[in-house]
Protein backbone atom coordinates (compact mmCIF):
# COMPACT_ATOMS: atom_id res chain seq x y z
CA UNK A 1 1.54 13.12 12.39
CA UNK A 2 -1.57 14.92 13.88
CA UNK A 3 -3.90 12.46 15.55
CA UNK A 4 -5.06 11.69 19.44
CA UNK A 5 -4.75 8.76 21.88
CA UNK A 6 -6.93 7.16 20.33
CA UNK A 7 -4.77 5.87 17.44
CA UNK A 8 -3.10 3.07 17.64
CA UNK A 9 -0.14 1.48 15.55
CA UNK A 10 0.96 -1.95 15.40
CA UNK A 11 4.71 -3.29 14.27
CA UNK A 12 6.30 -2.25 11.23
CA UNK A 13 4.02 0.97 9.97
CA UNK A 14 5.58 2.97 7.49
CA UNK A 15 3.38 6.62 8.05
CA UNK A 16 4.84 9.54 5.48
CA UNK A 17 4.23 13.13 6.51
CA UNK A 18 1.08 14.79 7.10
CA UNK A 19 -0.78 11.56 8.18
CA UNK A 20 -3.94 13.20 9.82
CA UNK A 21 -5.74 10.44 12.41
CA UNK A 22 -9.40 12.19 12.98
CA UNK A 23 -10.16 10.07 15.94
CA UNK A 24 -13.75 10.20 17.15
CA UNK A 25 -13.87 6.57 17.77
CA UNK A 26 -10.51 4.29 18.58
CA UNK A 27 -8.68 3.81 15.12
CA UNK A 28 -6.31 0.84 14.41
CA UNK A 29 -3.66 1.02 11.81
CA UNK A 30 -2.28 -3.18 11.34
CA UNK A 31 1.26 -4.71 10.64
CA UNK A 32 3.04 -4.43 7.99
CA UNK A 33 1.15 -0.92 6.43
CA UNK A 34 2.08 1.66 4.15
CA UNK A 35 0.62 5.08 4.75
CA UNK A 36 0.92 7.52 1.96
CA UNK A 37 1.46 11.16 2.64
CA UNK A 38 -0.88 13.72 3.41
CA UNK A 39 -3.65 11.17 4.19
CA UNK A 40 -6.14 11.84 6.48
CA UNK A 41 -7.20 8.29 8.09
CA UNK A 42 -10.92 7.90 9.65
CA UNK A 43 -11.45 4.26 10.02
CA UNK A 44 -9.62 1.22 10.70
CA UNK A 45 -6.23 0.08 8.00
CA UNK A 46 -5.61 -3.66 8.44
CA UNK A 47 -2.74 -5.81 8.05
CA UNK A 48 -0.58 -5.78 5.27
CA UNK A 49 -2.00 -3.33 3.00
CA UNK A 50 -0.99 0.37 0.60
CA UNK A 51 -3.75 2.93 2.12
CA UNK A 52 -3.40 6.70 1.03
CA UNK A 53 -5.90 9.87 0.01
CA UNK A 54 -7.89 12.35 1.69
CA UNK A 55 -9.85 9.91 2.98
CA UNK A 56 -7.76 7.89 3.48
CA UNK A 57 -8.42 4.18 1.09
CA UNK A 58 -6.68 0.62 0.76
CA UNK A 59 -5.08 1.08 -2.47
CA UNK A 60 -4.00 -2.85 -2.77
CA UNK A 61 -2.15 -5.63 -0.71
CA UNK A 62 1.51 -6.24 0.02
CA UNK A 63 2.25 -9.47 -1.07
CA UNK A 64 5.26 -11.96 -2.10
CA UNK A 65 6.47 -9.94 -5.07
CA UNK A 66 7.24 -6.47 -2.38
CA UNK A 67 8.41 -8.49 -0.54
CA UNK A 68 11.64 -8.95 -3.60
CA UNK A 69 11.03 -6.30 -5.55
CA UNK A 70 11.75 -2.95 -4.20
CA UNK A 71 10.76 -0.93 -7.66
CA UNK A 72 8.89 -2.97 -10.67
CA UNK A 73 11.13 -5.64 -11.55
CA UNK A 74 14.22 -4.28 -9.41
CA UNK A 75 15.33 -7.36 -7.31
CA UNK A 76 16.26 -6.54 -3.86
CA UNK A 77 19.78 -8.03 -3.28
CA UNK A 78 21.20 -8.91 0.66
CA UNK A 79 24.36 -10.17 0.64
């Protein structure tokens, strides 16, 4: 990850590689967030969310279903 000080993560952020922070003002990446790879992120990511791209976007929400499902209709199982 290539960013400054100025970016700041909260619990349970899931970055991939080449996340790029270009950090002229104070960025702030929420809980629970998804970070594709390679994405250069400008502006705040809020809570609970799929952001990825070059500039970086929110693609959708996490909700219930990803929460059970780790692929499609694959059922995460925890014995």
């Amino acid at each position: 990850m290539w960013g400054g000080h100025h970016c700041h993560f909260e619990k349970m952020v899931y970055a991939n590689y080449h996340l790029t922070c270009v950090d002229d003002t104070h960025i702030y990446i929420g809980d629970n967030t998804v970070i594709g790879a390679g994405s250069v992120v400008t502006k705040d990511i809020p809570e609970n969310v799929v952001a990825v791209g070059n500039l970086c976007r929110v693609m959708r929400e996490i909700g219930e279903h990803d929460r059970e499902y780790y692929y499609k209709d694959r059922k995460i199982i925890i014995d």
